[in-house]
Protein backbone atom coordinates (compact mmCIF):
# COMPACT_ATOMS: atom_id res chain seq x y z
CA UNK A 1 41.12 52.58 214.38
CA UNK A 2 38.49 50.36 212.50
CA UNK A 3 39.70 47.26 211.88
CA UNK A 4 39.66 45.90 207.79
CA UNK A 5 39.34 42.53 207.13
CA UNK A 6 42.88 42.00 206.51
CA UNK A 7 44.45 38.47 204.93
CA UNK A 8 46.84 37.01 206.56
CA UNK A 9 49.08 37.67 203.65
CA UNK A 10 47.93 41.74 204.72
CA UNK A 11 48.51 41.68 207.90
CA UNK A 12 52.42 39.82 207.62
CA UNK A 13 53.62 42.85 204.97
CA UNK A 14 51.80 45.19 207.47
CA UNK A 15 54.51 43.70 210.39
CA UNK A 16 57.23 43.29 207.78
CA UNK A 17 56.92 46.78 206.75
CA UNK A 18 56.85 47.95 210.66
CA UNK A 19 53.54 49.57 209.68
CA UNK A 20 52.08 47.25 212.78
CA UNK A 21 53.70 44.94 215.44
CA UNK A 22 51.83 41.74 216.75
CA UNK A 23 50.97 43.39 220.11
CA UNK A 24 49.18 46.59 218.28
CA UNK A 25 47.52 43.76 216.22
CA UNK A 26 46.35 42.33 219.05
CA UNK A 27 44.91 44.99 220.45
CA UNK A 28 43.03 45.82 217.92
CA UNK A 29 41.73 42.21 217.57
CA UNK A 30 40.91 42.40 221.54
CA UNK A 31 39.33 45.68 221.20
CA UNK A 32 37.02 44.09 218.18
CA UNK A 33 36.16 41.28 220.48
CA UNK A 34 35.19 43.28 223.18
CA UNK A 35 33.27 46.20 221.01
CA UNK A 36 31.62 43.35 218.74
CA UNK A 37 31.20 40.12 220.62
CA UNK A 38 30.83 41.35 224.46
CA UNK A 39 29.21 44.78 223.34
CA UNK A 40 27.38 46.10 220.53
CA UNK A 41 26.13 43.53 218.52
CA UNK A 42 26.79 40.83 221.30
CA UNK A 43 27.59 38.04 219.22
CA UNK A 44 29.38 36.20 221.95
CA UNK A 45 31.64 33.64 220.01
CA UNK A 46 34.46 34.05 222.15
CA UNK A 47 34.28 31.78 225.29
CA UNK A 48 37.48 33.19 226.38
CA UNK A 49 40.05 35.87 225.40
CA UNK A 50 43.85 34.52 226.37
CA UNK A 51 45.03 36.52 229.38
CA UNK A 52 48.84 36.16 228.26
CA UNK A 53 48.03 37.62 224.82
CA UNK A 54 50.09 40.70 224.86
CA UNK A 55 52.96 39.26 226.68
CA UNK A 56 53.15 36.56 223.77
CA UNK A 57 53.12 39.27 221.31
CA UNK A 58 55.67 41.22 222.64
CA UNK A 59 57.95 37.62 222.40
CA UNK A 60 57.02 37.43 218.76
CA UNK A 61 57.76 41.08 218.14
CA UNK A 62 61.28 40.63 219.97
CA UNK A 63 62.18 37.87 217.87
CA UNK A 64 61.01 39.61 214.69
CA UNK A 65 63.76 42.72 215.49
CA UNK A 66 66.47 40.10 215.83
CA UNK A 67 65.28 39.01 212.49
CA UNK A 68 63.71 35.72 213.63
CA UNK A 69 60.56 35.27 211.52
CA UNK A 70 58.72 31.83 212.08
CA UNK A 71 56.98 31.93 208.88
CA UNK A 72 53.70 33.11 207.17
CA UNK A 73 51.80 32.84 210.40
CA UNK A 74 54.52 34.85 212.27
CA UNK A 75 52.22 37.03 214.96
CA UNK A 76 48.98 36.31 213.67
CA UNK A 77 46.11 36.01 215.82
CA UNK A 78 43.81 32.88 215.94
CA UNK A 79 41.17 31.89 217.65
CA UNK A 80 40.49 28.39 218.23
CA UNK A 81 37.59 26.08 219.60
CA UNK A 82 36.81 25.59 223.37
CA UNK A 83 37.11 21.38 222.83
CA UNK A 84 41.04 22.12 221.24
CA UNK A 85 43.68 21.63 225.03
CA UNK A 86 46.07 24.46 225.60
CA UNK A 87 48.64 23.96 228.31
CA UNK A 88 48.33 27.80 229.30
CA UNK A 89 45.55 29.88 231.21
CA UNK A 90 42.31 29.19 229.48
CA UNK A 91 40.62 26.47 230.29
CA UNK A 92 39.28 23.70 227.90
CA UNK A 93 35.43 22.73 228.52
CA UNK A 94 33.52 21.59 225.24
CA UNK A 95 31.60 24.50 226.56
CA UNK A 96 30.26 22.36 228.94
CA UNK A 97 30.02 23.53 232.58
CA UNK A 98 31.12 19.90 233.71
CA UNK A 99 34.53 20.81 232.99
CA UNK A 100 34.46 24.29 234.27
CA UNK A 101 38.36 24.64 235.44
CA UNK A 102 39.42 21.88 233.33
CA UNK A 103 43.39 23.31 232.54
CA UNK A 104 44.72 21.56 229.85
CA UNK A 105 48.39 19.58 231.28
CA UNK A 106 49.59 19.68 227.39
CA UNK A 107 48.75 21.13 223.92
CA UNK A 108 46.94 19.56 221.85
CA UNK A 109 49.38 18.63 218.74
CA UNK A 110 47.94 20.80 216.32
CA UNK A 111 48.77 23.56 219.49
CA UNK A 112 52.18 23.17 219.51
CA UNK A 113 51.89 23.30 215.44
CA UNK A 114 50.38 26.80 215.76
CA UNK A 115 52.96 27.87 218.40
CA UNK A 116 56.09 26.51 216.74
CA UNK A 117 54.55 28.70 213.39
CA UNK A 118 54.75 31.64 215.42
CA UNK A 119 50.71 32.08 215.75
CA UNK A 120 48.96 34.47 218.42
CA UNK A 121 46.26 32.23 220.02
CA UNK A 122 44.17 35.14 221.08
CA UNK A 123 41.15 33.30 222.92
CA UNK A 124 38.79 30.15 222.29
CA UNK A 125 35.44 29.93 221.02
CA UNK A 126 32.25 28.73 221.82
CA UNK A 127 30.73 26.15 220.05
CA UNK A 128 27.44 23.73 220.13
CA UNK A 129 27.99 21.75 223.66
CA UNK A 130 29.97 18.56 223.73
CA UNK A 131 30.67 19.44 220.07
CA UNK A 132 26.84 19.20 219.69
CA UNK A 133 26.35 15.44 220.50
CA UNK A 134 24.91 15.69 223.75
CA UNK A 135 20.72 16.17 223.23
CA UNK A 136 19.03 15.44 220.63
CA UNK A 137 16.46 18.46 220.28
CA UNK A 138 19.78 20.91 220.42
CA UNK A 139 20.14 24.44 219.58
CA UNK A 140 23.35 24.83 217.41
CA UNK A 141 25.98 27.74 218.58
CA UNK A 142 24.82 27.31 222.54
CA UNK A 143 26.51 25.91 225.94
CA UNK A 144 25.85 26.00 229.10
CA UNK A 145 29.52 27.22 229.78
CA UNK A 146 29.65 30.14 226.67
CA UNK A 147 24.98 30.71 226.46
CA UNK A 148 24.19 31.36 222.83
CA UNK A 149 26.45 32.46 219.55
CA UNK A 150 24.42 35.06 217.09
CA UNK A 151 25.07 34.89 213.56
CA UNK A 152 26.69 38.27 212.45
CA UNK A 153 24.82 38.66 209.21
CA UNK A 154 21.15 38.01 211.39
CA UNK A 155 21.54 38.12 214.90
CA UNK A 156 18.13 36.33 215.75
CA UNK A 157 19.62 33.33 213.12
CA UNK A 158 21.90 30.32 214.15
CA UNK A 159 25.59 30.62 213.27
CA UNK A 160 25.30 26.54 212.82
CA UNK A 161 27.58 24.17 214.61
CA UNK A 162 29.24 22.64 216.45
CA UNK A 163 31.92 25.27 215.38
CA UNK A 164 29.95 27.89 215.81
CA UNK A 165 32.08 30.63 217.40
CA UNK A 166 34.95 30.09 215.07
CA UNK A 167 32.34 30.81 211.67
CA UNK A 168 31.00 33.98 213.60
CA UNK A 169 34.19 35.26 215.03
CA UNK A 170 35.76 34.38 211.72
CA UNK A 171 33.40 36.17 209.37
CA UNK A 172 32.78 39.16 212.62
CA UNK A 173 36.33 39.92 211.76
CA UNK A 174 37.69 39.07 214.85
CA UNK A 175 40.72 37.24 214.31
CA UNK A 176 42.64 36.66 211.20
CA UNK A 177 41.34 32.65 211.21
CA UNK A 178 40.10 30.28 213.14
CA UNK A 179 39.74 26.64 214.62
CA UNK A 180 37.11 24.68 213.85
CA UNK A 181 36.35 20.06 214.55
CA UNK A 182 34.14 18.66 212.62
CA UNK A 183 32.49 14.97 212.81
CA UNK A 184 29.85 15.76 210.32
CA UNK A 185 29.22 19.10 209.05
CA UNK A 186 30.49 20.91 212.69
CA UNK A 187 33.26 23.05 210.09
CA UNK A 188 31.67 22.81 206.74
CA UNK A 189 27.92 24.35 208.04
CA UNK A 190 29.00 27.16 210.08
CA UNK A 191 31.49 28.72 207.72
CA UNK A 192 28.56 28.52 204.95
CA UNK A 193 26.19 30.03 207.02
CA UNK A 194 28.44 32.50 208.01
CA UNK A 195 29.89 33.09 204.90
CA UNK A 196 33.40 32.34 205.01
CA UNK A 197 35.68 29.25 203.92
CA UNK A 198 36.11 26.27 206.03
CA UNK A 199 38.02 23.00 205.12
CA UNK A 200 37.21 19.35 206.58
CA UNK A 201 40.63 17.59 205.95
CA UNK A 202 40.76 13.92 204.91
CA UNK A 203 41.18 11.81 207.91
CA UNK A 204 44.61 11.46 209.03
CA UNK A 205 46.00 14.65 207.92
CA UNK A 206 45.59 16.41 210.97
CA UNK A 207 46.17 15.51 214.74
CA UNK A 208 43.33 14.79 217.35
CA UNK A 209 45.08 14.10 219.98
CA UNK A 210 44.39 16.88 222.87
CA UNK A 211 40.76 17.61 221.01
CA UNK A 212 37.90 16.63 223.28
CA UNK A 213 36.17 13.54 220.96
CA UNK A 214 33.28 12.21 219.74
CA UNK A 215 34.00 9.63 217.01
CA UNK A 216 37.38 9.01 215.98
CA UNK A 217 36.27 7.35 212.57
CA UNK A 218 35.11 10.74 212.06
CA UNK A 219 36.80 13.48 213.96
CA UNK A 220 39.16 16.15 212.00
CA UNK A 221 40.17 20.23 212.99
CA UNK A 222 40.40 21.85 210.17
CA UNK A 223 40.85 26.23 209.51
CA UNK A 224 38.33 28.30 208.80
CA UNK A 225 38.39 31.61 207.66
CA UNK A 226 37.72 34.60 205.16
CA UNK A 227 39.79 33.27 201.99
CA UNK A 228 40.65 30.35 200.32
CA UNK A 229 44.72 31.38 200.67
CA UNK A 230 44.33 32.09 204.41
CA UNK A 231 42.81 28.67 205.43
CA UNK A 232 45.43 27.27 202.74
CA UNK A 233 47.99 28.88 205.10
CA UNK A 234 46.51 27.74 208.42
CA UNK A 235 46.03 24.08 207.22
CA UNK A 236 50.13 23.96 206.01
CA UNK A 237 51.06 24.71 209.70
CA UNK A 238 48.19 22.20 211.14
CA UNK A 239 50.27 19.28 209.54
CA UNK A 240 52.53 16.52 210.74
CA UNK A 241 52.48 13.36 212.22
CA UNK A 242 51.80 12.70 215.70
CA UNK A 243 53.29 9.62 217.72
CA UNK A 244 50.09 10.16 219.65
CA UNK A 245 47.70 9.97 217.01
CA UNK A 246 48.80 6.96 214.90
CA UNK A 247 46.10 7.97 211.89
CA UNK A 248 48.50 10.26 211.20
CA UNK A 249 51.29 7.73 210.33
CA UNK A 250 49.81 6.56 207.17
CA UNK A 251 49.69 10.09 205.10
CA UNK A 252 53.31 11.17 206.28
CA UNK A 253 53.86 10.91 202.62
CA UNK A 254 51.24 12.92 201.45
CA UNK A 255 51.01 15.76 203.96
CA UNK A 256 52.37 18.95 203.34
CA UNK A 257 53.22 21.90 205.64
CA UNK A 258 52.57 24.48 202.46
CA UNK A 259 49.61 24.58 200.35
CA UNK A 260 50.03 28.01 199.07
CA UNK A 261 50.95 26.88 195.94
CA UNK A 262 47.89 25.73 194.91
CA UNK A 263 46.59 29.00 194.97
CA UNK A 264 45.79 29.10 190.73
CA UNK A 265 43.97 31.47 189.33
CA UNK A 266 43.37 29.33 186.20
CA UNK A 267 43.25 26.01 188.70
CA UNK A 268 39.55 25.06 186.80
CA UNK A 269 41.41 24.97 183.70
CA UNK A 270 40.43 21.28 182.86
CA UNK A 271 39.04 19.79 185.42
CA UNK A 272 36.12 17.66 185.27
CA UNK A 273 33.79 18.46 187.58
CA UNK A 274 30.76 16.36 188.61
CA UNK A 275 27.32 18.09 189.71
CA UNK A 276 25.89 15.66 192.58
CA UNK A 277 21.98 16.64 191.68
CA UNK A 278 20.51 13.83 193.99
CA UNK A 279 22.21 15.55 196.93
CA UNK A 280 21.35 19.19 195.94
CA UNK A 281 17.53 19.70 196.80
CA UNK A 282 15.35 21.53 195.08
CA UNK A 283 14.87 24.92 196.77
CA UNK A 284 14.50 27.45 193.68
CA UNK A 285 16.68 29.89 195.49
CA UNK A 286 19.68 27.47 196.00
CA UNK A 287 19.59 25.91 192.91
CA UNK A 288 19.69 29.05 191.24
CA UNK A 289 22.63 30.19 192.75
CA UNK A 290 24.12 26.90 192.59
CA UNK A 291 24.09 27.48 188.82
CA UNK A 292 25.14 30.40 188.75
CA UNK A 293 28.07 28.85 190.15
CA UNK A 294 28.05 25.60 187.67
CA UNK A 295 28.11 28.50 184.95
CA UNK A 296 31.15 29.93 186.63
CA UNK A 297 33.49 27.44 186.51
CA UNK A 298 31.96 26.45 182.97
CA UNK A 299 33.60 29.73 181.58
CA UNK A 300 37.03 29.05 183.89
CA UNK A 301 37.57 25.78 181.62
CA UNK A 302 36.06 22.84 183.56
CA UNK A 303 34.52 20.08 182.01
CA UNK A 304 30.88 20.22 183.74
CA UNK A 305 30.09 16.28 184.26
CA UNK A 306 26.09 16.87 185.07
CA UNK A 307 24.52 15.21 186.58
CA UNK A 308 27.21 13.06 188.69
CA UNK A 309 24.80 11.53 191.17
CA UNK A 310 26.50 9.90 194.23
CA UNK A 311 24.81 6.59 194.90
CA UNK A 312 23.75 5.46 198.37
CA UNK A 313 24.67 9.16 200.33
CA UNK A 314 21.43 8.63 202.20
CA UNK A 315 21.98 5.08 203.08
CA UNK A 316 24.00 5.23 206.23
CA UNK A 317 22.16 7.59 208.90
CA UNK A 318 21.20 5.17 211.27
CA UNK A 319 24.68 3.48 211.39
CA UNK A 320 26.49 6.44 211.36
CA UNK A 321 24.43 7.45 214.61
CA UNK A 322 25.36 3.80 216.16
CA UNK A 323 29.26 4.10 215.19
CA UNK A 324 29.01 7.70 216.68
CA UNK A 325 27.28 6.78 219.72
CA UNK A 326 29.83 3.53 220.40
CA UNK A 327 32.61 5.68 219.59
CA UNK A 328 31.82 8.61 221.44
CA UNK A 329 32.05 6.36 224.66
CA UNK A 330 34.72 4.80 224.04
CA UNK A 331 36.51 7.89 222.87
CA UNK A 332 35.51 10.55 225.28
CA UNK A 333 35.84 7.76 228.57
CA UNK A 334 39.13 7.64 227.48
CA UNK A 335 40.15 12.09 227.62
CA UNK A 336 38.53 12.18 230.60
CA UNK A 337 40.25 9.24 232.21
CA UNK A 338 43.09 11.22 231.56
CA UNK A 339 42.03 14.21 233.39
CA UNK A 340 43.42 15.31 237.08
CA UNK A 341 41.97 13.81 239.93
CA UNK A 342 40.61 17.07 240.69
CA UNK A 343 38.45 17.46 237.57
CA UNK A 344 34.58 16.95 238.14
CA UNK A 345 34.53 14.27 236.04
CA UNK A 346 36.20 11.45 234.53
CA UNK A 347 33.84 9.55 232.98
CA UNK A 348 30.80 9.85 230.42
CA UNK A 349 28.77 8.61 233.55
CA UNK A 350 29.93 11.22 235.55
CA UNK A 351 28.80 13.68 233.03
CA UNK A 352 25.76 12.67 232.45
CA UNK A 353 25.09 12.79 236.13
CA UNK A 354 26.67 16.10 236.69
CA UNK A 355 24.11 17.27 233.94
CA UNK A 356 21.20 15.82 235.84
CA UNK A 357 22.36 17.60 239.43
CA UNK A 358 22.86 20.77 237.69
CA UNK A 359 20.11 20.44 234.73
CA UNK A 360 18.50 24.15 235.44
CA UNK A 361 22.04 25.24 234.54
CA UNK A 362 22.97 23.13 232.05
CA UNK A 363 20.07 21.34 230.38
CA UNK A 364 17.49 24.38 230.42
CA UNK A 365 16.37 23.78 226.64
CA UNK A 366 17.57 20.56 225.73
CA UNK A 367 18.55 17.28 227.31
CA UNK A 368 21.45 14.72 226.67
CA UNK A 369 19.84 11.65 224.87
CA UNK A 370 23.23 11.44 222.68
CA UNK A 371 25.11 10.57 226.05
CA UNK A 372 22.61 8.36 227.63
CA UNK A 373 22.63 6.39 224.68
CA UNK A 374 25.89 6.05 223.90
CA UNK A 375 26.72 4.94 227.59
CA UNK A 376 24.17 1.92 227.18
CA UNK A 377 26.59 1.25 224.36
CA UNK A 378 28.91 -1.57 224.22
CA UNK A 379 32.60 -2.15 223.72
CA UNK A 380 34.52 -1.49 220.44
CA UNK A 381 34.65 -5.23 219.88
CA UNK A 382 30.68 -5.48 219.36
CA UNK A 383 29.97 -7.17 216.19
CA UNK A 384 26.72 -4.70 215.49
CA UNK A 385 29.17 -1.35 215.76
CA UNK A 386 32.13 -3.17 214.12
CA UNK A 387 29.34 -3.82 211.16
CA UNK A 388 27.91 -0.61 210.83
CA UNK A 389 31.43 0.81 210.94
CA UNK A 390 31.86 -1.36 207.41
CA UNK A 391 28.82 -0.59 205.73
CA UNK A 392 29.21 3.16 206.11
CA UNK A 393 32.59 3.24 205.08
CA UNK A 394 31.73 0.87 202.29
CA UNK A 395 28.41 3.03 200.96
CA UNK A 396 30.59 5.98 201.50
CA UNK A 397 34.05 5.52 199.95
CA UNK A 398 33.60 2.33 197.43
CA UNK A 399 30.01 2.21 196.82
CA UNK A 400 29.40 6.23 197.16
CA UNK A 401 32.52 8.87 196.18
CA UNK A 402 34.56 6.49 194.66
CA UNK A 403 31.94 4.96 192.39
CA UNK A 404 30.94 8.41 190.96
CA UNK A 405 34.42 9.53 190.77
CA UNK A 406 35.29 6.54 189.12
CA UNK A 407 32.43 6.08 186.83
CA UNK A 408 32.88 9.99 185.71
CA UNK A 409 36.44 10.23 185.68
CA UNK A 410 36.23 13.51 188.22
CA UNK A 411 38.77 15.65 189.94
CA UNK A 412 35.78 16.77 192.46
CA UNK A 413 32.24 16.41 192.63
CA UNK A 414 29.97 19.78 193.75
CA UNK A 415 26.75 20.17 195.80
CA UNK A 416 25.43 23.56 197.51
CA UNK A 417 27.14 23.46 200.98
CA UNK A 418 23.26 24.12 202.35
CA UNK A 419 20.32 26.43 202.55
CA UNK A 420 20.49 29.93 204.63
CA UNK A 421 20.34 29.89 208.16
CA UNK A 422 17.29 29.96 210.74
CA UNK A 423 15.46 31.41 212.98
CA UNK A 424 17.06 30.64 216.90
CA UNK A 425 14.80 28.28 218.34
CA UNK A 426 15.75 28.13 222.30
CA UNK A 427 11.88 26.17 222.98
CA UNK A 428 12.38 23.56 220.15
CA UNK A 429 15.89 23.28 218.99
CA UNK A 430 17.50 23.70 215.68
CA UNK A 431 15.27 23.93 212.66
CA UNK A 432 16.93 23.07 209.74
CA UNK A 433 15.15 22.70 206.91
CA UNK A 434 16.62 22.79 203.82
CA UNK A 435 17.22 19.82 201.80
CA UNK A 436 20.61 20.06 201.02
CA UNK A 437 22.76 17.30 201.98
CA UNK A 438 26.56 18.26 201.56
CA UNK A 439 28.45 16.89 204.37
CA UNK A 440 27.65 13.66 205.40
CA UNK A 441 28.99 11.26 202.51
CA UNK A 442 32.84 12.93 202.92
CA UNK A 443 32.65 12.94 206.95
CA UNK A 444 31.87 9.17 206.89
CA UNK A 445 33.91 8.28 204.57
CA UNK A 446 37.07 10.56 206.25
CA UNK A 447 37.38 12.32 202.78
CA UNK A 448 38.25 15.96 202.14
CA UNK A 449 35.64 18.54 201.98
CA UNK A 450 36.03 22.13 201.20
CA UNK A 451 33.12 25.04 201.20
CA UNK A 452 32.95 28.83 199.73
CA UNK A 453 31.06 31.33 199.72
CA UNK A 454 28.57 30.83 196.82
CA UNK A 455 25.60 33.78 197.05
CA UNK A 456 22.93 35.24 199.50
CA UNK A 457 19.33 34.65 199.70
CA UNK A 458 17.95 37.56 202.02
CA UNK A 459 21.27 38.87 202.58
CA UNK A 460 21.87 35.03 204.19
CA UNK A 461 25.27 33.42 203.24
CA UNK A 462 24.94 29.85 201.00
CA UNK A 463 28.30 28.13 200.05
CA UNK A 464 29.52 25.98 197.53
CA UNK A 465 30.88 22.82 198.27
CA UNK A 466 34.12 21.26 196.60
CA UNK A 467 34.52 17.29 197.68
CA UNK A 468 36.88 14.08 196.34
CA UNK A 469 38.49 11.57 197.29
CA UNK A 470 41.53 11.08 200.17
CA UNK A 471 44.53 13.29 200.50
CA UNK A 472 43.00 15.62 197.34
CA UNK A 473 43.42 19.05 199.48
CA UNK A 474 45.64 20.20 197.07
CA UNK A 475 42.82 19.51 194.17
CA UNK A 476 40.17 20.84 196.16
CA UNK A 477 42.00 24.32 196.97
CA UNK A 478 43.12 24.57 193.44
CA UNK A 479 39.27 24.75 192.46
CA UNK A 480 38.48 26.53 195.14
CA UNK A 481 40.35 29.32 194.93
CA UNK A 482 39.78 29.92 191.11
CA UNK A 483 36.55 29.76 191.70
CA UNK A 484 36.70 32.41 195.11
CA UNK A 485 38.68 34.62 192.50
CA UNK A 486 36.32 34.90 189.90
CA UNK A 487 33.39 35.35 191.68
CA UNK A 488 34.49 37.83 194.70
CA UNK A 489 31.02 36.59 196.38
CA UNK A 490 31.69 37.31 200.15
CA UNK A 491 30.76 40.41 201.66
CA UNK A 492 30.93 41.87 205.06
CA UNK A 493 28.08 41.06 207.88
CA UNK A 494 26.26 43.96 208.93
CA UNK A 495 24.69 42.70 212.19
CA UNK A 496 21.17 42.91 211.19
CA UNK A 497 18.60 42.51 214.13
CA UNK A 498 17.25 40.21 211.59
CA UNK A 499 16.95 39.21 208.12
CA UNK A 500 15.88 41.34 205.47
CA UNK A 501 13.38 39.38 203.62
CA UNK A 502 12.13 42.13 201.25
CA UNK A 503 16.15 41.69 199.72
């Protein structure tokens, strides 16, 4: 049977109606993986399929015949990111051969969200190394752990990072949704490039603890996946406050557990919309299409605000990079502190020198400059890090989103999400050239960020980016979807040895 790219919505009437149980879905998922991702095309997202996949899904059919339904998620396979812990028989590695055998002793919260919603966790993905902070010259989509992700709609082009498996697998059709982390621009640039939704929550509304860190000033999961209602769905079960994640306390009243209802066809109706020109380039080919998407919701009722510059969004790179690298330290000392005595390593130092013992294995294109630096680094209490902390949160909430939000009276401001992907450079590391910047100003500032599919340029996905202020996921997917709607942009990847550039 060939698999359609079912919703989630699909695939739940599909089990409702007995016309499929979880374990034939599975199957079919698992025979996708292997046909598409091991085989074929070899786009090798998946780090790891879950050995106890069918015996789950036979639990979750069982309790569907006695009439137990969890919910909307009820038997639906996910795959989520190799740096999320699962207290079951996959391991938990960043992708990073260090913690090869690394067997998580809990779930990560947002886990035991999934399992409590009745979700299939069918395997892990790969992803960018160390959640792509480890060398600075690094090729987006590889480990040393999982080798090298392939974008489905150009196999010799980059599926992005450091979420990379989850945006291929995702938009590969091999799961229903995905997994994704993102510090800055890990979930919102792979699902552009690979043409599917993704959604960076605001900061607080979902649990890290469990996730393998970098910054936690930064650091968010959010879903990815092929619509705007399925990662609606995913993020609803994601939610809830964790006693070991105390940025979670503060939005207890304004997290939700269903976001479905934002779904609105006529959600532009309205809303005033600001066009951030400064931070949209000016490649011909994405500006064009970024109109064409300005014209869109223009004719769905919004009030176009253009342009809506946001002030000082390329003011904060070099502190960003300091809080990241003091953070990171900090941060990831602390997980692997926490690891059994067994593990390899247990310290950032350890890593680092594991990397340099084993560096034909694990540093063959790249090195690890991001975790040399940051373990020169001082403590948490350094004035310089506890400054640059400020000023980017400062340029990018107060003096940056806010202002223009404020100044415009805006629901949301828009930007392209980025250019098309590139050419996979294993000698000299990602080449990303376009001069889109879409991600950084909400990652800093911990501030929702939501991207859709917006056109192609040679048959290369470009998204549309939807960002506001805190706690405005509601907002965001309202737009979202009404714009997803009335465009119907996304299309199925055809796993072209290349790009077609006479498109």
């Amino acid at each position: 049977m060939i698999l359609p790219g079912w919703t989630i919505s699909e695939l739940q009437k599909k089990m409702e109606a007995g016309e499929l149980t979880a374990r034939q879905l599975a199957v079919l998922y698992l025979e996708r993986i292997d046909s598409v991702d091991k085989n074929g095309p070899r786009l090798n997202s998946v780090i790891e399929v879950n050995p106890d996949a069918l015996n789950i899904a036979d639990t979750l059919d069982m309790e569907r015949k006695a009439g137990k339904i969890r919910g909307a998620l009820h038997g639906i396979p996910i795959l989520i990111k190799d740096n999320i812990d699962t207290h079951d028989r996959m391991q938990t590695t960043a992708g990073s051969l260090a913690l090869e055998g690394n067997f998580a002793g809990k779930d990560a919260f947002i886990v035991k969200q999934l399992r409590k919603a009745g979700v299939l966790i069918l395997g892990k993905t790969n992803l960018s190394e160390w959640a792509n902070f480890r060398g600075r010259r690094s090729v987006s989509g590889w480990s040393s752990r999982g080798g090298l992700t392939r974008n489905p709609y150009a196999l010799d082009r980059s599926a992005c990072g450091s979420s990379s498996g989850s945006g291929a697998a995702v938009a590969a059709n091999l799961c229903a949704a995905a997994l994704g982390t993102e510090t800055d621009g890990s979930i919102i640039c792979p699902a552009q490039t690979n043409g599917i939704v993704g959604i960076k929550p605001t900061l607080g509304l979902l649990s890290r603890s469990g996730i393998i860190p970098i910054a936690h000033s930064q650091d968010t999961p959010g879903p990815m996946a092929r619509t705007v209602a399925d990662a609606a769905i995913l993020l609803g079960a994601l939610t809830g406050v964790d006693v070991r994640d105390p940025v979670t306390g503060p939005g207890k009243k304004r997290t939700l557990s269903n976001y479905t209802k934002f779904l609105r066809l006529d959600g532009l109706k309205g809303a005033r919309i600001g066009v951030a020109r400064n931070m949209a380039g000016s490649n011909p080919r994405i500006i064009k299409i970024f109109e064409s998407c300005i014209e869109v919701m223009r004719q769905l009722g919004a009030v176009i605000v253009d342009p809506a510059d946001v002030p000082n969004f390329d003011k904060f790179g070099k502190t960003e990079l300091e809080v990241l690298h003091c953070e990171f330290k900090a941060d990831l000392n602390k997980y692997l502190k926490s690891l059994p005595a067994q593990a390899r390593v247990h310290s950032i130092q350890d890593v680092i020198g594991f990397n340099e013992e084993n560096k034909e294995r694990v540093m063959p294109y790249f090195g690890q400059e991001h975790m040399t630096t940051a373990q020169a680094k001082p403590s948490l209490s350094d004035k310089k890090y506890r400054a640059a902390l400020a000023k980017n949160q400062r340029l990018s909430r107060k003096d940056g989103i806010d202002a223009t939000m404020r100044k415009y009276k805006l629901d949301a401001i828009v930007v392209p999400s980025g250019g098309p992907s590139w050419v996979i450079d294993l000698a000299n590391g990602d080449a990303i050239n376009w001069e889109v910047e879409s991600t950084s100003p909400a990652a800093v500032a911990g501030y929702p960020h939501i991207t859709v599919p917006a056109g192609y340029i040679f048959g290369l996905p470009v998204g549309i980016s939807f960002f506001a202020k805190a706690w405005q996921e509601p907002t965001l997917i309202k737009f979202a979807y009404a714009f997803e709607q009335a465009t119907q942009i996304r299309r199925q990847p055809k796993f072209l040895p290349s790009a077609d550039l006479n498109i």
